[in-house]
N, C-alpha and C. Protein backbone atom coordinates (compact mmCIF):
# COMPACT_ATOMS: atom_id res chain seq x y z
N UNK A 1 124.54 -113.47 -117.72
CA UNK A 1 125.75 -114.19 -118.00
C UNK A 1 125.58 -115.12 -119.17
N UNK A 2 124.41 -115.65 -119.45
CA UNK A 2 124.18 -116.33 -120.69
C UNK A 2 124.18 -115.42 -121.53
N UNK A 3 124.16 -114.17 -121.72
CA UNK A 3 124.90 -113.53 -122.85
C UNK A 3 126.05 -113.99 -123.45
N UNK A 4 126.62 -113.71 -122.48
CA UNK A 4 128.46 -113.50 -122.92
C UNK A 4 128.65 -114.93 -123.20
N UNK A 5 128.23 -115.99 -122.28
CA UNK A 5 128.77 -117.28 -123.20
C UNK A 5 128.48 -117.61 -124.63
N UNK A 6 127.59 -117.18 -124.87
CA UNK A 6 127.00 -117.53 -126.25
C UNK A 6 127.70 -116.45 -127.44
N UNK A 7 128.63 -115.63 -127.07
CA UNK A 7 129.35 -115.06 -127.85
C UNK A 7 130.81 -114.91 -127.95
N UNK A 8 131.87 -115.88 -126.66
CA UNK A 8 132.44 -116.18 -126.77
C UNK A 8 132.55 -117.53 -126.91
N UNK A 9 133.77 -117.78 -127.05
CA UNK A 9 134.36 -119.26 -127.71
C UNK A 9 134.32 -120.59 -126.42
N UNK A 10 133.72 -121.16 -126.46
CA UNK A 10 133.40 -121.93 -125.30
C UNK A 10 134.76 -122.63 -125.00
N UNK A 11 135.52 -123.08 -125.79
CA UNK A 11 136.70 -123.77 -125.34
C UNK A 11 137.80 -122.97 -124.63
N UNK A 12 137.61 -121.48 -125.21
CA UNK A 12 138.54 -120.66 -124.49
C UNK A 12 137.32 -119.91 -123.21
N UNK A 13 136.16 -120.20 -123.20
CA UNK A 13 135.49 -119.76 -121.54
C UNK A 13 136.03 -121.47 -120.95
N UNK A 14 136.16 -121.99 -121.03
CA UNK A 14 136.73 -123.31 -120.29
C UNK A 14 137.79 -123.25 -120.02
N UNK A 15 138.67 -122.85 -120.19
CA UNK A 15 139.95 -122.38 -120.12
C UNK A 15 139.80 -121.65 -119.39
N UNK A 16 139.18 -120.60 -119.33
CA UNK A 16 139.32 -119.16 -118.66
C UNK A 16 138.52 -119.87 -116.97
N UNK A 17 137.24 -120.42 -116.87
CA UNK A 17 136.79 -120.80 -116.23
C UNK A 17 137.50 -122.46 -115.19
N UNK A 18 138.49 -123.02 -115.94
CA UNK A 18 139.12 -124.29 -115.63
C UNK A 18 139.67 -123.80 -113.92
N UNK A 19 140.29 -124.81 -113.32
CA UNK A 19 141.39 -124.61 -112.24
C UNK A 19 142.67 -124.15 -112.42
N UNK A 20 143.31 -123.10 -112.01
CA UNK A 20 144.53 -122.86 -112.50
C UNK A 20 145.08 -122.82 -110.93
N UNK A 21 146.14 -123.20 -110.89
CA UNK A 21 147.07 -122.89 -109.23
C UNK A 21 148.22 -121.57 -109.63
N UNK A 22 147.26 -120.29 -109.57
CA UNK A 22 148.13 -119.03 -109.30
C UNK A 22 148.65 -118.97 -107.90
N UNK A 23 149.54 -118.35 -107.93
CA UNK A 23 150.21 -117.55 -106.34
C UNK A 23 149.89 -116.53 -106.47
N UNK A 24 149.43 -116.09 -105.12
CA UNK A 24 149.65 -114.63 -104.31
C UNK A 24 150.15 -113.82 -104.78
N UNK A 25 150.01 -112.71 -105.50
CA UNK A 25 151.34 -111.57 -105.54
C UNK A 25 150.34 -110.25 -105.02
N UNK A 26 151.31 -109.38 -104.00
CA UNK A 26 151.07 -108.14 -103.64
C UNK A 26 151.25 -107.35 -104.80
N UNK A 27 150.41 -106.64 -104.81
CA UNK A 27 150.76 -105.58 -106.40
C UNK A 27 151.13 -103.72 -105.33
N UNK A 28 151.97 -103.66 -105.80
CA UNK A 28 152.66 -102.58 -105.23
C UNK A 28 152.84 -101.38 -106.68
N UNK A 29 151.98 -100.30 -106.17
CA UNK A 29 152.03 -99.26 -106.86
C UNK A 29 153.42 -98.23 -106.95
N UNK A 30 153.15 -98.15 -108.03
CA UNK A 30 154.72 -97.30 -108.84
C UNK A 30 154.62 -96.23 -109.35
N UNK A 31 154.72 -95.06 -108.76
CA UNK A 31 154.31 -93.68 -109.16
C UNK A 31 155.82 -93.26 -109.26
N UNK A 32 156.25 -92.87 -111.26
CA UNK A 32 157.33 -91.83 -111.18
C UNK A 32 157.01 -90.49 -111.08
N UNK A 33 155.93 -90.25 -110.45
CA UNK A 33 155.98 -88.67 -110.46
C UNK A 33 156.49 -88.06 -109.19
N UNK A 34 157.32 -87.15 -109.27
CA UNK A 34 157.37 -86.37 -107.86
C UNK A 34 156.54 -86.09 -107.03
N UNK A 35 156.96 -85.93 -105.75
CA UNK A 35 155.80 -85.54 -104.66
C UNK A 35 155.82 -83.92 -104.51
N UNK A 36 154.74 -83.77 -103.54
CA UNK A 36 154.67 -82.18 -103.96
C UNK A 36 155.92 -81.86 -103.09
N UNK A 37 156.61 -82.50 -101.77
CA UNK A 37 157.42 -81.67 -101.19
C UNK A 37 158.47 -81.87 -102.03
N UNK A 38 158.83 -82.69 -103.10
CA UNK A 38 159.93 -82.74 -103.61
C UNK A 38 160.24 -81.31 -104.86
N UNK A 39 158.93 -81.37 -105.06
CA UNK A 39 158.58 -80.35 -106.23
C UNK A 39 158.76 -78.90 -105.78
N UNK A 40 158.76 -78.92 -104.28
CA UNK A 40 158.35 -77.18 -103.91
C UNK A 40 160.22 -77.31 -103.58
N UNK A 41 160.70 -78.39 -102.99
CA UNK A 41 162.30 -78.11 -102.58
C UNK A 41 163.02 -78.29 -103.88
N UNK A 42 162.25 -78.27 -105.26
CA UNK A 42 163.70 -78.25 -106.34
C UNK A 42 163.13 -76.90 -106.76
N UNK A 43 161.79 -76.30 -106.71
CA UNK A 43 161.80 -75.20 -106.78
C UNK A 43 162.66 -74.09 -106.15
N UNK A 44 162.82 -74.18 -104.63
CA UNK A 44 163.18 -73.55 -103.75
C UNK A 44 164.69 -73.61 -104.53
N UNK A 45 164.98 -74.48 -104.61
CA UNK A 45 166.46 -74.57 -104.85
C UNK A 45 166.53 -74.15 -106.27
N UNK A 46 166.24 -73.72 -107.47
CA UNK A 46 166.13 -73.29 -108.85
C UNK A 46 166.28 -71.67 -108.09
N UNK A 47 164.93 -71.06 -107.14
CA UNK A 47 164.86 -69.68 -107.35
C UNK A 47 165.90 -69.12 -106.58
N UNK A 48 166.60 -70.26 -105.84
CA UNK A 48 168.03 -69.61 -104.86
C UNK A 48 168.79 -69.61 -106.11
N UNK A 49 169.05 -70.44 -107.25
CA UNK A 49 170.40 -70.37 -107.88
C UNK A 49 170.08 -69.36 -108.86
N UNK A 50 168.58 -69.14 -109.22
CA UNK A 50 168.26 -67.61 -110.15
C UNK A 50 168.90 -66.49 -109.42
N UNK A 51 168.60 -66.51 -108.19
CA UNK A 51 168.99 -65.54 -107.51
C UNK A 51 170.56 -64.81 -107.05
N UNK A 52 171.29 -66.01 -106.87
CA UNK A 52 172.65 -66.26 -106.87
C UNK A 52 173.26 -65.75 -108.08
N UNK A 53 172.25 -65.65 -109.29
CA UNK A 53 173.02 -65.56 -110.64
C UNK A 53 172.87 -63.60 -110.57
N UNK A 54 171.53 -63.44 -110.37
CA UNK A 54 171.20 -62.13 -110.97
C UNK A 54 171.77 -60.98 -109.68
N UNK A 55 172.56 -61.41 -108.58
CA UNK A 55 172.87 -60.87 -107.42
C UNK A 55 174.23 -59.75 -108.37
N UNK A 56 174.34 -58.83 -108.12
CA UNK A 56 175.32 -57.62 -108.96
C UNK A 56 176.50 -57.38 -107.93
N UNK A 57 177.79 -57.86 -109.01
CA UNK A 57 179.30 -57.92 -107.99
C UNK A 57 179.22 -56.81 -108.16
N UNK A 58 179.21 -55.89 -108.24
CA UNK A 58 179.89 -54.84 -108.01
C UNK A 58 178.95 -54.39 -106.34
N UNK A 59 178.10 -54.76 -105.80
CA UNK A 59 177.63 -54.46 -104.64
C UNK A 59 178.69 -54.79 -103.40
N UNK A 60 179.76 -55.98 -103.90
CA UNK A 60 180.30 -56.90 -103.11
C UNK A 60 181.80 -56.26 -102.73
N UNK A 61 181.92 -56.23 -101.32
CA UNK A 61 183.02 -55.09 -100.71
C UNK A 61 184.25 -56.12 -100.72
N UNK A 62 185.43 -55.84 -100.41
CA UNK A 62 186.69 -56.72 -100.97
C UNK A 62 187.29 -56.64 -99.13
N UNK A 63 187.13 -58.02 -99.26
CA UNK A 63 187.68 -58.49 -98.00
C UNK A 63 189.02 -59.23 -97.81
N UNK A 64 189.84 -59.30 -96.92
CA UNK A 64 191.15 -59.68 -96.60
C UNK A 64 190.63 -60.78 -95.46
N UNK A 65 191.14 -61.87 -96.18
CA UNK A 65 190.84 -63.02 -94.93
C UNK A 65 191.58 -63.33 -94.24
N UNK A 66 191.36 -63.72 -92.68
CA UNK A 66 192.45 -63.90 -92.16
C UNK A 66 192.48 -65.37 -91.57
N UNK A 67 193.68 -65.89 -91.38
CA UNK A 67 193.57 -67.64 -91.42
C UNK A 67 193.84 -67.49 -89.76
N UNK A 68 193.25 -68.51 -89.48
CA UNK A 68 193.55 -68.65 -87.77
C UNK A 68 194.48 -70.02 -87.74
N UNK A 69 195.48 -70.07 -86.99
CA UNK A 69 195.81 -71.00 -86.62
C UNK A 69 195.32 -71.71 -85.62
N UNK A 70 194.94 -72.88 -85.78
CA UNK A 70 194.35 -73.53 -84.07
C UNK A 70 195.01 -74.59 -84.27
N UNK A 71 196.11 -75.30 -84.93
CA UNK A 71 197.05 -75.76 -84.32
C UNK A 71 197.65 -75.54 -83.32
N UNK A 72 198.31 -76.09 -82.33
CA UNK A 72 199.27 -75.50 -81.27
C UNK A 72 200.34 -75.49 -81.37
N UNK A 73 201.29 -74.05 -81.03
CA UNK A 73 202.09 -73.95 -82.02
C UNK A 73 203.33 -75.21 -81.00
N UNK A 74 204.78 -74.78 -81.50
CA UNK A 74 205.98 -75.74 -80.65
C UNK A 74 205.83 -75.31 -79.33
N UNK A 75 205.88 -74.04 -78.55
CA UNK A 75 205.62 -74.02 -77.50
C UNK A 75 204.95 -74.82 -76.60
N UNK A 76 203.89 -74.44 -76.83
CA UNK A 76 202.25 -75.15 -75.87
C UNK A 76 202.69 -76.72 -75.93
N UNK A 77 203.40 -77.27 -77.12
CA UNK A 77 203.94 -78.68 -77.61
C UNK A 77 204.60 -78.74 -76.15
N UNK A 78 205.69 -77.90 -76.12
CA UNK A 78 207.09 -78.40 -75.40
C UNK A 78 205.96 -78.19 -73.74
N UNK A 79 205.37 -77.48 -73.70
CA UNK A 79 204.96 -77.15 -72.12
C UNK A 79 203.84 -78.11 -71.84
N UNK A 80 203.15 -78.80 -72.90
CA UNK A 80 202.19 -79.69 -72.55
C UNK A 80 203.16 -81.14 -72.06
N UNK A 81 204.03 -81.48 -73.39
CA UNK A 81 205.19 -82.51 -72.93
C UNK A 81 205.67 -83.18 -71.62
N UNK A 82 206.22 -81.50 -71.29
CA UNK A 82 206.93 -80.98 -69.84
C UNK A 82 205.80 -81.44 -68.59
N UNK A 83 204.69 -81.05 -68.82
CA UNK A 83 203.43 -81.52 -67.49
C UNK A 83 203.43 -82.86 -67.51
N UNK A 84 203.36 -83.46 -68.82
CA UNK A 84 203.01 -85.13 -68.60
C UNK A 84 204.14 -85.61 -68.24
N UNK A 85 205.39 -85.35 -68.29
CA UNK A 85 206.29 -86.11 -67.83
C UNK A 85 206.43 -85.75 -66.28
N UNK A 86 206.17 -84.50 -65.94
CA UNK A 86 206.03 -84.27 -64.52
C UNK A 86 205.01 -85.31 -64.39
N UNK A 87 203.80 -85.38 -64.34
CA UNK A 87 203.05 -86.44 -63.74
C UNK A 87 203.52 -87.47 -63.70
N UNK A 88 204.46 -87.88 -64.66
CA UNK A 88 205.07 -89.46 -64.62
C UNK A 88 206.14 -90.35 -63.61
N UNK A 89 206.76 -88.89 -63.70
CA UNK A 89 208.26 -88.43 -62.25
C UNK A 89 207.81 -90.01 -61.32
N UNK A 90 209.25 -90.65 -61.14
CA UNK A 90 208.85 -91.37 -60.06
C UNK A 90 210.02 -90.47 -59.22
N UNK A 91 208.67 -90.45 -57.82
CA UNK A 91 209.47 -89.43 -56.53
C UNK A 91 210.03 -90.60 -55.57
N UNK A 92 210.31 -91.65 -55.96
CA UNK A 92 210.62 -92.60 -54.77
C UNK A 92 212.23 -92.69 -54.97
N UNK A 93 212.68 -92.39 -56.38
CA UNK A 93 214.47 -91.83 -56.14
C UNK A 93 214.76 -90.43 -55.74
N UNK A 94 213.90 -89.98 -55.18
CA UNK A 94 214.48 -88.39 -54.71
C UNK A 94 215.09 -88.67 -53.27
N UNK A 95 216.11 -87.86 -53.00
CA UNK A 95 216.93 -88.15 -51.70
C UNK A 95 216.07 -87.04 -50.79
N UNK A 96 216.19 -87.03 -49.55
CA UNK A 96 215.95 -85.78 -48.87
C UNK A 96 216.32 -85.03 -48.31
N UNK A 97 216.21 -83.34 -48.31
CA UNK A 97 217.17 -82.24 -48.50
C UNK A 97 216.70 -81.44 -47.42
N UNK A 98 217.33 -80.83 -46.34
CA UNK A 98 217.24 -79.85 -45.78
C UNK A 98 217.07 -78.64 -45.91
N UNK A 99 216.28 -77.20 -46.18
CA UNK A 99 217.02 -76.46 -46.41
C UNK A 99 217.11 -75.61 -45.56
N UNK A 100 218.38 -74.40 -46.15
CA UNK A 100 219.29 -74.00 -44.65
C UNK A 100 219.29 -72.67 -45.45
N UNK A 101 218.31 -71.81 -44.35
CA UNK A 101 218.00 -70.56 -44.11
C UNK A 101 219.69 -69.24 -44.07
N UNK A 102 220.13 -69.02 -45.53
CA UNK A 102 221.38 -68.27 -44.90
C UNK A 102 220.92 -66.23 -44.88
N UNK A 103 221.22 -65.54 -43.41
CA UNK A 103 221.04 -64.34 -43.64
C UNK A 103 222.19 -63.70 -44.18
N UNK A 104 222.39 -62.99 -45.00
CA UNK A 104 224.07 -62.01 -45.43
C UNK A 104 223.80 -60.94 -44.88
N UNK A 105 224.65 -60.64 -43.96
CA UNK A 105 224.73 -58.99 -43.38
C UNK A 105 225.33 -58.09 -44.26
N UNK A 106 225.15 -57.24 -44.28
CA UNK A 106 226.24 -56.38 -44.97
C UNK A 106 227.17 -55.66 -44.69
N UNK A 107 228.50 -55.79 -45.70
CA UNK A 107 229.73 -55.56 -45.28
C UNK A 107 230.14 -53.71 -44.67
N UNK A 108 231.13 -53.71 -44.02
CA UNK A 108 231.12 -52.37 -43.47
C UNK A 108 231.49 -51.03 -44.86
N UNK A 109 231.20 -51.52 -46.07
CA UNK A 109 231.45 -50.61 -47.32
C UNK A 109 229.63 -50.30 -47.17
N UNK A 110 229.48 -51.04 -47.35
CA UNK A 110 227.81 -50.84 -47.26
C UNK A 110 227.16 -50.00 -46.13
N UNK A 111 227.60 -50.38 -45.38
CA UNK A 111 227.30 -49.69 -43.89
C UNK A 111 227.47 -48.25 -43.72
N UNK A 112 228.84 -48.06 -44.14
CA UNK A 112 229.71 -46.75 -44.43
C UNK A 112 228.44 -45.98 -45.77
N UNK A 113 228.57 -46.37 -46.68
CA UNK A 113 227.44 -46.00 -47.87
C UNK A 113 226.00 -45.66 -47.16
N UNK A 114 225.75 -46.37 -46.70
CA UNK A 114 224.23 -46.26 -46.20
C UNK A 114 224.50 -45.07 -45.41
N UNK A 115 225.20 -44.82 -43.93
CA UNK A 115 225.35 -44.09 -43.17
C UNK A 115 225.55 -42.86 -43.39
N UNK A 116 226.50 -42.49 -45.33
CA UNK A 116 226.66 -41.12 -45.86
C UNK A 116 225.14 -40.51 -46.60
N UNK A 117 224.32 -41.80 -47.02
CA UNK A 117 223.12 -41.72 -47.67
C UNK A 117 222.27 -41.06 -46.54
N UNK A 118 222.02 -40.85 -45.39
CA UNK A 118 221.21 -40.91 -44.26
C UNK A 118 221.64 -39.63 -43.86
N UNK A 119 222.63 -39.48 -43.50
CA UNK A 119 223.37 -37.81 -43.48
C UNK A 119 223.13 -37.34 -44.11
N UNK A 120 223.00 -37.42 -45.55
CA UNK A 120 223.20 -36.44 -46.57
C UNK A 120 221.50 -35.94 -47.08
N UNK A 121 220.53 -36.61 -46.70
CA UNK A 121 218.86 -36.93 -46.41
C UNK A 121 218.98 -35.93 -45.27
N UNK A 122 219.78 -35.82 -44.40
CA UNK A 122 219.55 -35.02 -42.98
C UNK A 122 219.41 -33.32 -43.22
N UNK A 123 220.85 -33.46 -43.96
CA UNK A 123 221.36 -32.41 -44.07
C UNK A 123 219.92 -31.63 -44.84
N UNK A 124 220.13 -32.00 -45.89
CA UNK A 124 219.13 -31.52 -47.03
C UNK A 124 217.69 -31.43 -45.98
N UNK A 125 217.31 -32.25 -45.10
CA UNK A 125 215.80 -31.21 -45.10
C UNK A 125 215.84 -30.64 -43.24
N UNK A 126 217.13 -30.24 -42.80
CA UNK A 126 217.56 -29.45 -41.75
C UNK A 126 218.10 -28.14 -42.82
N UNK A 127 218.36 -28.14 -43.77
CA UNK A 127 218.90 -26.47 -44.52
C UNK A 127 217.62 -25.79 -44.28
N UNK A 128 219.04 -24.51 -43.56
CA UNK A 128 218.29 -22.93 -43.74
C UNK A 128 218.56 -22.38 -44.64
N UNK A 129 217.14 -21.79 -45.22
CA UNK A 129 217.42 -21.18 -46.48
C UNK A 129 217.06 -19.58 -46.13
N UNK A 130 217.35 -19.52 -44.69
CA UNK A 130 217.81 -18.12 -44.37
C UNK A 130 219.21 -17.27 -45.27
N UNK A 131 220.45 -18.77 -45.31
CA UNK A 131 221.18 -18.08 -45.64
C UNK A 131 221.66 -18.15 -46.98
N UNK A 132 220.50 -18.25 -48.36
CA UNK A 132 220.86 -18.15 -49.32
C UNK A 132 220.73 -16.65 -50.20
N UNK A 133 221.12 -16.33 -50.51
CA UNK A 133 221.33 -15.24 -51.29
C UNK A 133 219.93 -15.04 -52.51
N UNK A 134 219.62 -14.00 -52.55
CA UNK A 134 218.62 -13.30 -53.91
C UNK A 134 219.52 -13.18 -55.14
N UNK A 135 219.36 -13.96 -55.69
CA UNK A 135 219.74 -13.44 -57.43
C UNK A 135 218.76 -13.33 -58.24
N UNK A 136 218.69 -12.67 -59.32
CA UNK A 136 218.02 -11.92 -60.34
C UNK A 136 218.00 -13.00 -61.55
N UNK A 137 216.98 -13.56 -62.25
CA UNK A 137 217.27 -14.61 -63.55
C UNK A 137 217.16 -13.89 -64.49
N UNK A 138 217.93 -13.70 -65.68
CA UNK A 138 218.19 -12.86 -66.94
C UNK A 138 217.94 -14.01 -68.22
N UNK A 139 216.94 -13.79 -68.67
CA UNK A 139 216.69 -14.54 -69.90
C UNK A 139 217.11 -14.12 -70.97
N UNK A 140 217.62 -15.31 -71.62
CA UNK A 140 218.27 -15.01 -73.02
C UNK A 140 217.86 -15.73 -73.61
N UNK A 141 217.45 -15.15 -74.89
CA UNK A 141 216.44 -15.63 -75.93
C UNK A 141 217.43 -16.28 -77.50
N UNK A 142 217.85 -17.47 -77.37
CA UNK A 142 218.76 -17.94 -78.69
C UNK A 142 218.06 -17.79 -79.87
N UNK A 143 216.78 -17.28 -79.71
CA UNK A 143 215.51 -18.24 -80.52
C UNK A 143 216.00 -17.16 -82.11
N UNK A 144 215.60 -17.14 -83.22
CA UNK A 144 215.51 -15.74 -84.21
C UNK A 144 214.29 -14.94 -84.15
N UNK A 145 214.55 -14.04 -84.27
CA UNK A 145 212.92 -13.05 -84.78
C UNK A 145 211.94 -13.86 -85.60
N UNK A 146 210.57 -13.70 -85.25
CA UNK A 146 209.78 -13.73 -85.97
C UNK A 146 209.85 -13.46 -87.66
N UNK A 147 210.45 -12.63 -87.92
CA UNK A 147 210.58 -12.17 -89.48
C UNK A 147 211.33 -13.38 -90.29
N UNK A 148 212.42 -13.65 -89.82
CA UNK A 148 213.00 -14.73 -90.07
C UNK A 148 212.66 -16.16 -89.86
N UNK A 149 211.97 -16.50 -89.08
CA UNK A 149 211.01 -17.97 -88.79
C UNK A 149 210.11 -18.21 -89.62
N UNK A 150 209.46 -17.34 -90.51
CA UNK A 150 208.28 -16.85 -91.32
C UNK A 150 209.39 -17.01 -92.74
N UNK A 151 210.46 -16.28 -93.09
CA UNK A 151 210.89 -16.25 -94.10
C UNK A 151 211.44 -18.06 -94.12
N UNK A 152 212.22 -18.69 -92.79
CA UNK A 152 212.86 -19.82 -93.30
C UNK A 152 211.37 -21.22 -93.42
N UNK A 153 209.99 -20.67 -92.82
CA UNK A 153 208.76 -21.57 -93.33
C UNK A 153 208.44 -21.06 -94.76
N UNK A 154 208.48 -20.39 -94.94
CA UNK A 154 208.06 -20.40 -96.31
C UNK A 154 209.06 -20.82 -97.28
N UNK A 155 210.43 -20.54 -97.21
CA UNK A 155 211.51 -21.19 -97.85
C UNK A 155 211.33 -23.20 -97.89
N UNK A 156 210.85 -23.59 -96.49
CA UNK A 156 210.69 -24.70 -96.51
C UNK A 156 209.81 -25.32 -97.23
N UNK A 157 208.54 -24.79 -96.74
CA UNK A 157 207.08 -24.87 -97.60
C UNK A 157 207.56 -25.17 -98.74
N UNK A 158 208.34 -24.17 -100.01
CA UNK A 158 208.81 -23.66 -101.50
C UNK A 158 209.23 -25.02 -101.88
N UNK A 159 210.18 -25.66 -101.16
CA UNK A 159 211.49 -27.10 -101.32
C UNK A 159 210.51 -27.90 -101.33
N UNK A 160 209.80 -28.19 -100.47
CA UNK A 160 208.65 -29.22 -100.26
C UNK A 160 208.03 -29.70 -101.46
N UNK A 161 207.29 -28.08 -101.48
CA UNK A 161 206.34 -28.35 -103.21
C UNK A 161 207.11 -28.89 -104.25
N UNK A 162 208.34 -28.18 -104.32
CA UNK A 162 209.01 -29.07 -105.87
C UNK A 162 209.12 -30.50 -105.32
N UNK A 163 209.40 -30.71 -104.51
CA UNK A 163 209.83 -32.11 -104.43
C UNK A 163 208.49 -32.88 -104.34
N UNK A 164 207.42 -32.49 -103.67
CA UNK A 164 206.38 -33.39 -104.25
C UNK A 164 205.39 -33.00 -105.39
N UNK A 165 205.71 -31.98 -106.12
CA UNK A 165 205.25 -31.94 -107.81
C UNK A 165 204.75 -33.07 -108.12
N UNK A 166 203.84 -33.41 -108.49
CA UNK A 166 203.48 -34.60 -109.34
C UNK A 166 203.76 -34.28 -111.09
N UNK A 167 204.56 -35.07 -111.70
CA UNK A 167 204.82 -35.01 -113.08
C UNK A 167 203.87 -34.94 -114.06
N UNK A 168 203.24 -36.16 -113.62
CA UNK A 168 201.89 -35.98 -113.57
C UNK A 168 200.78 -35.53 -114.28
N UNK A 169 200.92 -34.44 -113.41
CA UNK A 169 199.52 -33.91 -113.76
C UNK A 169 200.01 -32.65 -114.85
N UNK A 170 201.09 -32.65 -115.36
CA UNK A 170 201.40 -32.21 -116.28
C UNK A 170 200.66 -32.02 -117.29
N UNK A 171 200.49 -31.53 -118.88
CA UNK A 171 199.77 -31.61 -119.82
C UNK A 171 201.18 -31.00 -121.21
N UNK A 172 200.66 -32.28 -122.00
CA UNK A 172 201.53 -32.12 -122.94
C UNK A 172 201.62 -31.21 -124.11
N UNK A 173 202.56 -30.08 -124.17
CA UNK A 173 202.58 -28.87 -125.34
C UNK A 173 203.40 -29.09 -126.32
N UNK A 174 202.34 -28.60 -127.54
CA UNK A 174 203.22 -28.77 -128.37
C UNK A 174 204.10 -27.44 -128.88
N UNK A 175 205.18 -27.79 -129.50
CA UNK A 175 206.14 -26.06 -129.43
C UNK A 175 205.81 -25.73 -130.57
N UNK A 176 205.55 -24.74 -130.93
CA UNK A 176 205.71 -23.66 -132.40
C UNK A 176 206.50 -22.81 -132.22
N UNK A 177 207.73 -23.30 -133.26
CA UNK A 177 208.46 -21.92 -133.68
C UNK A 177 208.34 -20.99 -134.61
N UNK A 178 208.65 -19.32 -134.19
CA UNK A 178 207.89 -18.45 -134.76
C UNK A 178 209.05 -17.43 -135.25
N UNK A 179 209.33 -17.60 -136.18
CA UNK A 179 210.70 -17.17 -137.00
C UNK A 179 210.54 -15.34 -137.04
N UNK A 180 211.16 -14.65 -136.25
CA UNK A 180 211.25 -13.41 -136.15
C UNK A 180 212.09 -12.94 -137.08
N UNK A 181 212.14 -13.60 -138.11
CA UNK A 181 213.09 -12.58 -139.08
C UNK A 181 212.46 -11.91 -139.81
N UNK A 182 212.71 -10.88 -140.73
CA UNK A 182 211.93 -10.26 -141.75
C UNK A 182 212.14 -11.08 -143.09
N UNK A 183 211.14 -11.25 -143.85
CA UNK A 183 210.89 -11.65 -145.70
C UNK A 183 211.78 -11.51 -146.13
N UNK A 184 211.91 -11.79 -147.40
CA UNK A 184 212.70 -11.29 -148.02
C UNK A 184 212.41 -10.18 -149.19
N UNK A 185 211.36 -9.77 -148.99
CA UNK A 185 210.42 -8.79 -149.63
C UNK A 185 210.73 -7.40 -148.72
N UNK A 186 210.83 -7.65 -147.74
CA UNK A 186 211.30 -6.58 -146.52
C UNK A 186 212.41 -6.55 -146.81
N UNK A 187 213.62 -7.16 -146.69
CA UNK A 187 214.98 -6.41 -146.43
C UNK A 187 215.34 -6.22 -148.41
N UNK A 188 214.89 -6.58 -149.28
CA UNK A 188 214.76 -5.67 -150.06
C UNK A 188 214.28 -4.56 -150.38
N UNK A 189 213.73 -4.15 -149.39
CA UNK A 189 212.77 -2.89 -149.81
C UNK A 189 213.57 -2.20 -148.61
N UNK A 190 214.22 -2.46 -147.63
CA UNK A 190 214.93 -1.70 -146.58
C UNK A 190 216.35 -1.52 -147.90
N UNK A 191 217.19 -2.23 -148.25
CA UNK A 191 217.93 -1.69 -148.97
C UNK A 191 218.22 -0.97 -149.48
N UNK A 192 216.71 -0.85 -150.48
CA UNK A 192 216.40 0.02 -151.58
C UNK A 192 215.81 1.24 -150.77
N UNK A 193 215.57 1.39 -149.49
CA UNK A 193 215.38 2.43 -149.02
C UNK A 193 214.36 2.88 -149.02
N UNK A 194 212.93 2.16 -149.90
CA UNK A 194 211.84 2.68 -149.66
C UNK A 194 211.07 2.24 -148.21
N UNK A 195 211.72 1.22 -147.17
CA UNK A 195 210.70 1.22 -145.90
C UNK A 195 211.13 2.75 -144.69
């Protein structure tokens, strides 16, 4: 240590060496660098949005969305309403009611009706069908021949096609006209009689 005094400045090692009244300070380290988990989750998140980019629409199928309502619509409104005010009901103004059991007989039109309905049930499964008669069933055919059912499908078929022709699929021609007359080198020479 007698080195260093003898080569610095003694008034400033007195100084340096004097009483000074410092305070306390915690020294708290300050690192701006990222941590590694921060570094691997902005990675993670870079190679999702590479990925997101280089993903090809045309792979992507075309969907129709459909919206749900989970509102409730006025109904369920009016019938939820309707319960709470039932619960609310005060039953101490209700009067009290008897009620009175009425039977209706039925009138002698009815009686009469029923009584022809019951006969007429009788009748029908007491018949002898001893005494019905043999007849012969003769079929008659409204229908047309075959030849003609065949001629009016294919007539139909025919109507069909024109009417659904597609225009379409047409292809566009061009016209050349092709002048069938003779020269005039020809009907001079027909004149003159040498053709």
């Amino acid at each position: 240590m007698a080195t260093t005094e003898q080569k610095v400045d003694p008034s400033l090692l007195g100084a340096i060496k004097g009483d000074h009244k410092l305070k306390h300070v915690d020294t708290s380290e300050k690192n701006p660098l990222p941590s590694m988990e921060v570094l691997a989750e902005e990675k993670k998140r870079e190679t999702h949005l590479q990925d997101i980019n280089k993903f090809p629409r045309s792979e992507l199928k075309r969907t129709i969305s459909q919206e749900k309502n989970v509102l409730p619509d006025v109904q369920t409104l009016a019938q939820e309403k309707t319960i709470q005010n039932i619960n609310q009901f005060d039953k101490t103004g209700l009067k009290k009611a008897e009620t009175v059991e009425k039977k209706v007989l039925p009138n002698s039109d009815d009686i009469g009706q029923e009584k022809k309905e019951t006969e007429l049930r009788k009748s029908i499964g007491e018949f002898d069908k001893e005494n019905l008669k043999h007849t012969t069933v003769q079929e008659k055919n409204p229908l047309p021949p075959k030849d003609t059912i065949d001629l009016e499908k294919k007539q139909m078929e025919f109507e069909n096609s024109i009417q659904s022709f597609q225009r379409a699929s047409l292809k566009k021609t061009n016209v050349q006209e092709k002048s069938c007359l003779p020269s005039k080198e020809d009907i001079e020479a027909e004149k003159s009689g040498k053709a």
